[in-house]
C-alpha atoms as a PDB file:
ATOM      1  CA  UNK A   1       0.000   0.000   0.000  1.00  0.00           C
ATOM      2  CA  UNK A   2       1.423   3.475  -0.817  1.00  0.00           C
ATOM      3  CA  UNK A   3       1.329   6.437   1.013  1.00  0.00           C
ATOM      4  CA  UNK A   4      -1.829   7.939  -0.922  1.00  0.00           C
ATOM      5  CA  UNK A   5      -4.108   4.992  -0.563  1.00  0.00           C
ATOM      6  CA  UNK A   6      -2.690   4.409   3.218  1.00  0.00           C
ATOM      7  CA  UNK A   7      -3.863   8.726   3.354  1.00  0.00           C
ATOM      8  CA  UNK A   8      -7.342   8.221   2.151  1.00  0.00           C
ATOM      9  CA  UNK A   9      -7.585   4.869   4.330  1.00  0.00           C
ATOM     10  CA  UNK A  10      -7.289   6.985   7.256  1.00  0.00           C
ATOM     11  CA  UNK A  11      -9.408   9.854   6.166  1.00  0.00           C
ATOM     12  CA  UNK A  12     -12.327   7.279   5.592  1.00  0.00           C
ATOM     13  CA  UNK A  13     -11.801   5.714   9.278  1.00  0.00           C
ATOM     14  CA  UNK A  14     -11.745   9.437  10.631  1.00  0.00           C
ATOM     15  CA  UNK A  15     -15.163   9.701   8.508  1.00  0.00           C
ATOM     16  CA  UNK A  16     -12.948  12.745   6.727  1.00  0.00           C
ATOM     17  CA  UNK A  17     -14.856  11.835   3.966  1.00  0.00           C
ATOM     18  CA  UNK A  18     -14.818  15.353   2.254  1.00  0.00           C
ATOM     19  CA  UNK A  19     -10.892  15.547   2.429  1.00  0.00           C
ATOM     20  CA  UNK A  20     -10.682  12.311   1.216  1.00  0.00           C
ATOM     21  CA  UNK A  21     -12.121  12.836  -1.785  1.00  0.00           C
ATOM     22  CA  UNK A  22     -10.154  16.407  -2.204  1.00  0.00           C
ATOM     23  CA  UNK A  23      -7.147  16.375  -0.819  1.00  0.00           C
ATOM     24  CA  UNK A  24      -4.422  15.171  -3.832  1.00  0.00           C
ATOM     25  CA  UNK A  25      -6.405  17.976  -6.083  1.00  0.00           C
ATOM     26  CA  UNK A  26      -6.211  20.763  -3.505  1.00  0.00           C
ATOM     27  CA  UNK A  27      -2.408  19.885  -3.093  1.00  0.00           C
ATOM     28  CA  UNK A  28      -1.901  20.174  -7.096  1.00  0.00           C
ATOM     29  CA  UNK A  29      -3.618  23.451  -6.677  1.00  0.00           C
ATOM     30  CA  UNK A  30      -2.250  24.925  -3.947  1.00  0.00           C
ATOM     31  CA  UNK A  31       1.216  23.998  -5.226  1.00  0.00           C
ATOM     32  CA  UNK A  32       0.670  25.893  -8.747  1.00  0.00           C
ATOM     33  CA  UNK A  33      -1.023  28.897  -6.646  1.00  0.00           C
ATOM     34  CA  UNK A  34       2.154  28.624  -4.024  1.00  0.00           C
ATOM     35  CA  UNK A  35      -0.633  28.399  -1.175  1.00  0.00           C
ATOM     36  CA  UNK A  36       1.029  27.458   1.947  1.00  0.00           C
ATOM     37  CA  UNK A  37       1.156  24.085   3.905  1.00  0.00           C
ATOM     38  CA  UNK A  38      -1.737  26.056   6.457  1.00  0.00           C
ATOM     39  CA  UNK A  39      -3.966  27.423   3.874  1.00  0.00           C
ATOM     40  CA  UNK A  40      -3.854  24.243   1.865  1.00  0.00           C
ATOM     41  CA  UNK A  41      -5.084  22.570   5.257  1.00  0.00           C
ATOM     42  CA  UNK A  42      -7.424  25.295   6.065  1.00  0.00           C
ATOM     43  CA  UNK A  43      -9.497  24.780   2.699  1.00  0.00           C
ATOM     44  CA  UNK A  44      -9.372  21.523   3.281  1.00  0.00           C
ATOM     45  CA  UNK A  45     -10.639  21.406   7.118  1.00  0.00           C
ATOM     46  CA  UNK A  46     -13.324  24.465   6.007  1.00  0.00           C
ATOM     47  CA  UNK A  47     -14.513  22.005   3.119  1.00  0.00           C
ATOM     48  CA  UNK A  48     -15.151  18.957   5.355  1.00  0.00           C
ATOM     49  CA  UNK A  49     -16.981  21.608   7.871  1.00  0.00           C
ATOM     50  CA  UNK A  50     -18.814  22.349   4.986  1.00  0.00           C
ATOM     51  CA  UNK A  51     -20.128  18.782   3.633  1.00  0.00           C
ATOM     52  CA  UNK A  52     -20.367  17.863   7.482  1.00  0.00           C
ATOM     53  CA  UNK A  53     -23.000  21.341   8.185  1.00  0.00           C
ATOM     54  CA  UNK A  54     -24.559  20.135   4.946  1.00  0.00           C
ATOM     55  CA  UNK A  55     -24.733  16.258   6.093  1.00  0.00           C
ATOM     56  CA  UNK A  56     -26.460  17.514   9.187  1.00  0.00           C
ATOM     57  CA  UNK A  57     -29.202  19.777   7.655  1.00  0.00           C
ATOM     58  CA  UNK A  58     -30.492  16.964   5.145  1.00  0.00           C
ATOM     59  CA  UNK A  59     -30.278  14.363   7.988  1.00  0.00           C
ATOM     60  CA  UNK A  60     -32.041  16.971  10.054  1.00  0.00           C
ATOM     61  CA  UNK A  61     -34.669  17.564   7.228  1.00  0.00           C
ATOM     62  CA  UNK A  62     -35.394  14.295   6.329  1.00  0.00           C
ATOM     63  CA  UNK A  63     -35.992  13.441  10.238  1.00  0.00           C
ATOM     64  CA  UNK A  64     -38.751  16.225  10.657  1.00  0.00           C
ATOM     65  CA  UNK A  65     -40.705  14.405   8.221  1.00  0.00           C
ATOM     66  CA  UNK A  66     -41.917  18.018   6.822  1.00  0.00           C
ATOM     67  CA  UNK A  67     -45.481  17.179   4.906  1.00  0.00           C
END
């Protein structure tokens, strides 16, 4: 196993699900933007906060059985 599939494997069992999926094109882009090591993580960690919020709301929705 390499160090990229051994990566995700981790996100997955840290339900990072959202970085997961992002994480080797956000490094391709912060490299050509010259983003630092911190702002690379910070999109990353505001991204997962994102699909997490968004997780939450449909779950939320979809319990209040709304007519």
């Amino acid at each position: 196993m390499n160090e990229t599939d051994e990566l995700r494997e981790h996100l997955l069992r840290l339900k990072l699900s959202r970085i997961a999926e992002l994480y080797e094109t956000e490094a391709n882009r912060a490299a050509q933007v010259k983003l630092s090591y911190t702002g690379y993580l910070n999109r990353l960690v505001a991204e997962e906060l994102l699909a997490k919020t968004d997780r939450s709301i449909q779950c939320r929705l979809k319990n209040a059985r709304f007519p």
